[in-house]
Protein backbone atom coordinates (compact mmCIF):
# COMPACT_ATOMS: atom_id res chain seq x y z
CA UNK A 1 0.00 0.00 0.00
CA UNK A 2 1.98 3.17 -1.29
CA UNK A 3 4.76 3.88 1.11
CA UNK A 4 3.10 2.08 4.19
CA UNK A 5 2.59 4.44 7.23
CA UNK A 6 5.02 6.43 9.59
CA UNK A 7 5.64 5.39 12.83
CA UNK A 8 3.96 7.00 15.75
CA UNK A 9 5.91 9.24 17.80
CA UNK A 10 6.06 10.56 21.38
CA UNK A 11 8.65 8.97 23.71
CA UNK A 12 7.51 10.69 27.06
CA UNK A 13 4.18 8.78 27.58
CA UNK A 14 2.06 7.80 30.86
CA UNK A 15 -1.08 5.83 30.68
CA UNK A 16 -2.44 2.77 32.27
CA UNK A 17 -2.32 -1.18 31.85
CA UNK A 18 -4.69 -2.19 29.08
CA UNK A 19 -3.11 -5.88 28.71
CA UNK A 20 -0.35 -7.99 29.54
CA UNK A 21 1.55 -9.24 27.24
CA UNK A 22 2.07 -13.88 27.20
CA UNK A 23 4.65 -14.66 29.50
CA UNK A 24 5.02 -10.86 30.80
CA UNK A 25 5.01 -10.83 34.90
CA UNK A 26 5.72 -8.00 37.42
CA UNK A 27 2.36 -5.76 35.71
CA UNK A 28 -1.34 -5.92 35.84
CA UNK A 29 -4.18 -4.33 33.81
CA UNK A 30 -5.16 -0.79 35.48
CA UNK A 31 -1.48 -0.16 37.04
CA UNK A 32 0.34 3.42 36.14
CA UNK A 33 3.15 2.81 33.42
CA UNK A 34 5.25 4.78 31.65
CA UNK A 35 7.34 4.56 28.81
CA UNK A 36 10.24 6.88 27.89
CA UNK A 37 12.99 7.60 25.16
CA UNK A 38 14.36 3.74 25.86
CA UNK A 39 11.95 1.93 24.24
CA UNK A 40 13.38 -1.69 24.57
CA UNK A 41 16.60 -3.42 25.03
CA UNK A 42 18.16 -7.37 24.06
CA UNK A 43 19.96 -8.04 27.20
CA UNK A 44 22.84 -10.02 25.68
CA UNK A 45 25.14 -7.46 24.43
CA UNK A 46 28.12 -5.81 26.14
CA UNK A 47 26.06 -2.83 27.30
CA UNK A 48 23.84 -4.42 28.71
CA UNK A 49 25.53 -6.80 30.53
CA UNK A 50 27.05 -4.09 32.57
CA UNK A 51 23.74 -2.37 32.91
CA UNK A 52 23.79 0.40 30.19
CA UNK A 53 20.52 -0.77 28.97
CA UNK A 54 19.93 2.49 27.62
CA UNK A 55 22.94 2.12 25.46
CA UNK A 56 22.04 -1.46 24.17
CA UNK A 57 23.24 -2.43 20.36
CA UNK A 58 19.89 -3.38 19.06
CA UNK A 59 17.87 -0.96 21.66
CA UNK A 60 14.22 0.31 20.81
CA UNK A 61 13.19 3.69 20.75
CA UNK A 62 9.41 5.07 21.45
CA UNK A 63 8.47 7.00 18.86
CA UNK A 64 11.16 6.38 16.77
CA UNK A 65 12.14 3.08 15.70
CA UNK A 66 8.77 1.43 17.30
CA UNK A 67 5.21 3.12 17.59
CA UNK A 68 5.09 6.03 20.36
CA UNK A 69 2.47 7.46 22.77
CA UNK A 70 0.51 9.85 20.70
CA UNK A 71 -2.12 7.65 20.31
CA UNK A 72 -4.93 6.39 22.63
CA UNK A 73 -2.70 3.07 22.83
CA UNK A 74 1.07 2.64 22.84
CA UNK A 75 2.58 -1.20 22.75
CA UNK A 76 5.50 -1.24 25.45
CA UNK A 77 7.75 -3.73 25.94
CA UNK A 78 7.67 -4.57 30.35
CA UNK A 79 12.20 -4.22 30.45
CA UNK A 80 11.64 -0.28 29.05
CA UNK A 81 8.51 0.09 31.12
CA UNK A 82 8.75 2.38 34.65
CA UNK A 83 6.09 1.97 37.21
CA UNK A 84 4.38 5.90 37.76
CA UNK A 85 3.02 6.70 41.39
CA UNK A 86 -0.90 6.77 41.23
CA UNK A 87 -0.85 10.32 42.99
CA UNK A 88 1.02 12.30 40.37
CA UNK A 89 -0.10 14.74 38.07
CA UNK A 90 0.52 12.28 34.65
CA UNK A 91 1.27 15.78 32.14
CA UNK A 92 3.68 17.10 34.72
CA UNK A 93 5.36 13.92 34.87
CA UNK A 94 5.86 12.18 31.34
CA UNK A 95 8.49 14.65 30.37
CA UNK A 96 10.40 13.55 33.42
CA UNK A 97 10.65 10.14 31.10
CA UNK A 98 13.14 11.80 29.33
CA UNK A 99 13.82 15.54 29.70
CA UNK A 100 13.83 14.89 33.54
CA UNK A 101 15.75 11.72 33.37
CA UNK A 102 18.20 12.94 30.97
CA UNK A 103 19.40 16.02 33.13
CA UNK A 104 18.71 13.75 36.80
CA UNK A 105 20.74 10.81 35.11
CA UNK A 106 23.60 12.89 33.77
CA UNK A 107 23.79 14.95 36.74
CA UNK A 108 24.71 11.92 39.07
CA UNK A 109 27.32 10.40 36.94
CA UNK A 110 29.40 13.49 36.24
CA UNK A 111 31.43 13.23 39.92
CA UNK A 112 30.61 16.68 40.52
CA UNK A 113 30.80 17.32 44.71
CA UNK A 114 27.76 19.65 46.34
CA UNK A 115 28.64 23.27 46.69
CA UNK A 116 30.84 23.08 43.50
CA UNK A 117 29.88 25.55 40.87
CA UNK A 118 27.33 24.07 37.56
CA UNK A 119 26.41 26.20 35.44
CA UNK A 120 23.53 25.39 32.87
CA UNK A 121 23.14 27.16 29.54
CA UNK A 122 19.61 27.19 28.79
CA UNK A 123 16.21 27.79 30.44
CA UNK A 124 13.52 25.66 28.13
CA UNK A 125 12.80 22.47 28.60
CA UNK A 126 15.92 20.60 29.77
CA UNK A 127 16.72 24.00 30.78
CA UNK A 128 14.25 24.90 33.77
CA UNK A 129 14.61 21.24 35.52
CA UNK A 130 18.29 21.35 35.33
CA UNK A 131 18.76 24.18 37.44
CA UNK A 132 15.90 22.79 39.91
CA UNK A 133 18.01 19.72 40.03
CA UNK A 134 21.53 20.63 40.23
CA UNK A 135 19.89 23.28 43.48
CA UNK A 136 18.34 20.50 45.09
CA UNK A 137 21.64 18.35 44.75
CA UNK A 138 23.38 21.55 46.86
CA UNK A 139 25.48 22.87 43.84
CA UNK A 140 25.98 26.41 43.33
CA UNK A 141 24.30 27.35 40.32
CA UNK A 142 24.85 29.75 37.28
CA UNK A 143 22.03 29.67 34.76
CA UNK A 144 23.17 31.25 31.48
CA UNK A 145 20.28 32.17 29.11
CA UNK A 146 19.68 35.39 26.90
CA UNK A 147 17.51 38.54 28.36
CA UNK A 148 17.74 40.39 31.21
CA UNK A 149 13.83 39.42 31.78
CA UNK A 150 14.57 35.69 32.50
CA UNK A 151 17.12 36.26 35.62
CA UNK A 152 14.13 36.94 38.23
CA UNK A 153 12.62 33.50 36.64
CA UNK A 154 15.43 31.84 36.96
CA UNK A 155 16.89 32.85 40.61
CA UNK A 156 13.01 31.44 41.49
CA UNK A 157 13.88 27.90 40.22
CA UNK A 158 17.07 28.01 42.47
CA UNK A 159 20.05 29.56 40.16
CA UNK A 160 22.33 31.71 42.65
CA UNK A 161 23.84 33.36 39.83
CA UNK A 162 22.66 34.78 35.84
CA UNK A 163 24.77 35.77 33.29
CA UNK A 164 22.75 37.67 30.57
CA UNK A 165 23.93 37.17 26.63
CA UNK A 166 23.02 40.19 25.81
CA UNK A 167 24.77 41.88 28.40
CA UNK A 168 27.47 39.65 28.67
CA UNK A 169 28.19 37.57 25.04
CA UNK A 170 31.55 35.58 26.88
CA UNK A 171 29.45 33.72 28.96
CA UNK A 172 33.05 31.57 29.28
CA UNK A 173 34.63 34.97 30.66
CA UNK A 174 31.81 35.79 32.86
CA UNK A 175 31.84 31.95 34.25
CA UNK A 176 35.71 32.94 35.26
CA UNK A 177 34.59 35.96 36.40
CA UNK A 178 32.73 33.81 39.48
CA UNK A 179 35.67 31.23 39.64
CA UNK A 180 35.10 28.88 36.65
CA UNK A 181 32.58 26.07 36.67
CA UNK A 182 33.29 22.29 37.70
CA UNK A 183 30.46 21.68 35.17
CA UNK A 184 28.91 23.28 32.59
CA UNK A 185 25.82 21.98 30.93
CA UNK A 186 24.73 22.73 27.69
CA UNK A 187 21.23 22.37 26.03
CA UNK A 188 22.21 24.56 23.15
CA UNK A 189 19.85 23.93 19.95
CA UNK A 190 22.97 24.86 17.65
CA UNK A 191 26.85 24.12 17.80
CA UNK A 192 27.68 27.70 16.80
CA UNK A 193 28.39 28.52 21.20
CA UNK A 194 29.26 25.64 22.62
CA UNK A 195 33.06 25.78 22.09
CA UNK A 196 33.13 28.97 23.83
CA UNK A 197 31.57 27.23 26.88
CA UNK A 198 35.59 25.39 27.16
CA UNK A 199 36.63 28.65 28.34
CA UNK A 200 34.20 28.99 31.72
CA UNK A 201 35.58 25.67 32.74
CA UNK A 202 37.48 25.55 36.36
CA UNK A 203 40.43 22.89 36.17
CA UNK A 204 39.70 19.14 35.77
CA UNK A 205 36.09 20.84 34.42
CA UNK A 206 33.59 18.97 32.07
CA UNK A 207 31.25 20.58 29.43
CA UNK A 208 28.02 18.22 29.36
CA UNK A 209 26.19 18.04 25.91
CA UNK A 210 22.37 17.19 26.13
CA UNK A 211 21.23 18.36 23.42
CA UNK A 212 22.07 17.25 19.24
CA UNK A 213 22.97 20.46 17.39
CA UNK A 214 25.89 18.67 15.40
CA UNK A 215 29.30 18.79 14.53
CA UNK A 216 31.32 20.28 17.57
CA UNK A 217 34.71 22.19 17.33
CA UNK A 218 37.11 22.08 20.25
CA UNK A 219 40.26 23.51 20.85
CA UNK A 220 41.89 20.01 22.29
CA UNK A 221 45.66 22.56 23.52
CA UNK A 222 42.68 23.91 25.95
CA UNK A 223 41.60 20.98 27.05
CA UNK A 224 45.09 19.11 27.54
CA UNK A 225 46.17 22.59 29.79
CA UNK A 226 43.89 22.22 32.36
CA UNK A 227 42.40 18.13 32.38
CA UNK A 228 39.20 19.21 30.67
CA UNK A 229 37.01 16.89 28.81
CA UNK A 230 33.76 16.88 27.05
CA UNK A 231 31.06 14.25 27.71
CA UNK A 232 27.37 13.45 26.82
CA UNK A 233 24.78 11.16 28.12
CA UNK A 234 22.13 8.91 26.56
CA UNK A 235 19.17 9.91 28.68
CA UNK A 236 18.30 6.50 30.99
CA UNK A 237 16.30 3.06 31.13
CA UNK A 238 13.31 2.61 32.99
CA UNK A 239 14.85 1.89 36.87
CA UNK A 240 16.77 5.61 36.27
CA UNK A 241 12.67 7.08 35.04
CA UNK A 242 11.63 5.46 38.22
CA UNK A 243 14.28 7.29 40.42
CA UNK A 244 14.43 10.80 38.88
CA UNK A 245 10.57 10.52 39.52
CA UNK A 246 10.97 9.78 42.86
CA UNK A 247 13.66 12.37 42.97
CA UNK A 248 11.85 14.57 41.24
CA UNK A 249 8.24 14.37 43.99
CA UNK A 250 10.54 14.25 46.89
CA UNK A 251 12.10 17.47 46.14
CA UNK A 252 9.30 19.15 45.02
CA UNK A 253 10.69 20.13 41.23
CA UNK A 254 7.67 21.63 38.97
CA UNK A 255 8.08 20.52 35.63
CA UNK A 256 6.31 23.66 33.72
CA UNK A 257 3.80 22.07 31.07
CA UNK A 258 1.37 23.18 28.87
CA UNK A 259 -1.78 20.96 27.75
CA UNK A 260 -3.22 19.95 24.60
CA UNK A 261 -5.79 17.62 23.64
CA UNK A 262 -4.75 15.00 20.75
CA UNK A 263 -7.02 16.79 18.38
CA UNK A 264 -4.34 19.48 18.83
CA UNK A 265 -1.40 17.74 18.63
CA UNK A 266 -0.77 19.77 15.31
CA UNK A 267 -0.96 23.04 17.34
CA UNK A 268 1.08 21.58 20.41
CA UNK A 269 4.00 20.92 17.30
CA UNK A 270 3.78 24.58 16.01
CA UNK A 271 4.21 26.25 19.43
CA UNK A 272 7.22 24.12 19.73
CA UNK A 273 9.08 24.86 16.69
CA UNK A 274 7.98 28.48 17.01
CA UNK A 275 9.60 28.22 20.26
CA UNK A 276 5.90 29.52 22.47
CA UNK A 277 5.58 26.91 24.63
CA UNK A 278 6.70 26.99 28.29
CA UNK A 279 8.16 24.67 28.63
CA UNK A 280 7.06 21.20 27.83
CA UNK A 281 3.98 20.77 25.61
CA UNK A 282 1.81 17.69 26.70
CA UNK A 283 -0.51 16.09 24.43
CA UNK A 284 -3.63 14.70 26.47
CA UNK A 285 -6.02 12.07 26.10
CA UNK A 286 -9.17 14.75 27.00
C-alpha cells in the first residue's frame, strides 16, 4: 500500500495497563506505566551486561524506531517500562521520562561534589529542571540564558547566579569571572556557542552536551592545559525514570507544562518549533 505508514511518535508517555503481554510478569491491567525515550533493550550485548541498557546495540526507541504514545494506545515492551506513582499529576510527569531523566541521570554520573559551581546554559525544557536539580543536589548554580527578563525567573527555580547574553556575550569569561565552573551543561539547539563554553571551565572541568545540534569544534591545547574533557549522556532506562521521579516528587521540582488535547497535537507541534511553549507541551487524552 503506497509507502506504508510512519511510525507513531512521542517517547515521554504515561497511561495505564490495558493488557499484559504472554509470558510478561511483574504488571497488571489498570497499574500506572510509563514509557520513555528507551523503548526496549536485548539483554545479551556488552552494554547491557554491565547495565547500560539504555545504550544497548539493538535498543528500541518510542516513537522512533517502534510506535510512540501519541495515540490512545502505545505497545510497550515490560524491560523499558517504569512503574508511575498513582498520585502524580501524569502531564507534569511524562516529560520527566526523558527531559527529567536525561538532566537527573547525567547529573549523578558526572562526579561533581555539592557546593561546586554548575552552570547550565539554557532555560527551556531541559533548561528549567536542570537548574531545579543541580539546586536541590546543593550545587551552586549559574544559569546562562539570553535577556535580562529571565534572571528573576530563573533565581526562582534556584540559580544563585545569571549571566545575561546580551549583556554579557563571553558567557566563558563571565563563568571565570565567578571562579570557573566544575560543570557546565549545555542544552544549546545549535553548535555555533558551545566551544566557547571550554573557556568557563574551572580545572579538571567537564562541558556536558544534552542536546544534538551537530558537529562540535574544540580547541583540544585547551583541554590538555587544564584536564578538561567533554562528555554526553544517553538519557536513561526505565529503573533511572523510576528514580528521577521519585527524585523529582521528593524534592518538590515543577516541571512547567502546557496541555493539549490530541485533536491538537498539530498546534502543540507549532508552538514548539515556534519556540511559544513553556516549557514542555503535553498532548492529552481529553
Amino acid at each position: 500500500m503506497g509507502g506504508g505508514f510512519s511510525i507513531v511518535p512521542g517517547h515521554e508517555i504515561i497511561g495505564r495497563v490495558a493488557a499484559v503481554g504472554e509470558g510478561v510478569s511483574g504488571w497488571k491491567v489498570g497499574e500506572r506505566i510509563g514509557g520513555g525515550w528507551h523503548g526496549g533493550h536485548d539483554g545479551t550485548c556488552h552494554a547491557c551486561k554491565k547495565g547500560w541498557h539504555q545504550m544497548c546495540d539493538n535498543q528500541l526507541i518510542n516513537g522512533e524506531t517502534k510506535p510512540g504514545g501519541y495515540a490512545e494506545f502505545a505497545l510497550l515492551r515490560s524491560e523499558a517500562a517504569a512503574r508511575i506513582p498513582e498520585h502524580v499529576d501524569a502531564a507534569k510527569y511524562a516529560p520527566i521520562l526523558c527531559a527529567g531523566v536525561t538532566v537527573f541521570n547525567s547529573m549523578r554520573h558526572m562526579n561533581v561534589s555539592p557546593g561546586e559551581t554548575v552552570a547550565i546554559q539554557g532555560l527551556g525544557g531541559l533548561g528549567h529542571l536542570a537548574i531545579q536539580y543541580e539546586s536541590r543536589m546543593g550545587y551552586r548554580v549559574v544559569a546562562i540564558s539570553r535577556g535580562s527578563a529571565k534572571e528573576e525567573f530563573a533565581r526562582k527555580l534556584g540559580a544563585h547566579e545569571y549571566i545575561d547574553t546580551e549583556e554579557t556575550p563571553d558567557a566563558g569569561a563571565a563563568l571565570q569571572e565567578l571562579g570557573g565552573a566544575k560543570l557546565v551543561v549545555t542544552m544549546s539547539p545549535t553548535a555555533q556557542g558551545i566551544p566557547d563554553l571550554l573557556k568557563g571551565l574551572g580545572i579538571l572541568g567537564k562541558l556536558l552536551i544534552l542536546s544534538v545540534p551537530g558537529e562540535v569544534s574544540v580547541n583540544t591545547g585547551v583541554l590538555l592545559r587544564y584536564g578538561l574533557s567533554v562528555q554526553s549522556w544517553p538519557s536513561g532506562h526505565a529503573t533511572d525514570s523510576e528514580e528521577a521521579i521519585q527524585f523529582t516528587e521528593l524534592q518538590g521540582i515543577d516541571c512547567l507544562v502546557e496541555n493539549f488535547p490530541l485533536a491538537k497535537a498539530n498546534d502543540a507541534y507549532e508552538a514548539m518549533f515556534d519556540n511559544t511553549v513553556r516549557f514542555r507541551a503535553v498532548i492529552t487524552m481529553d
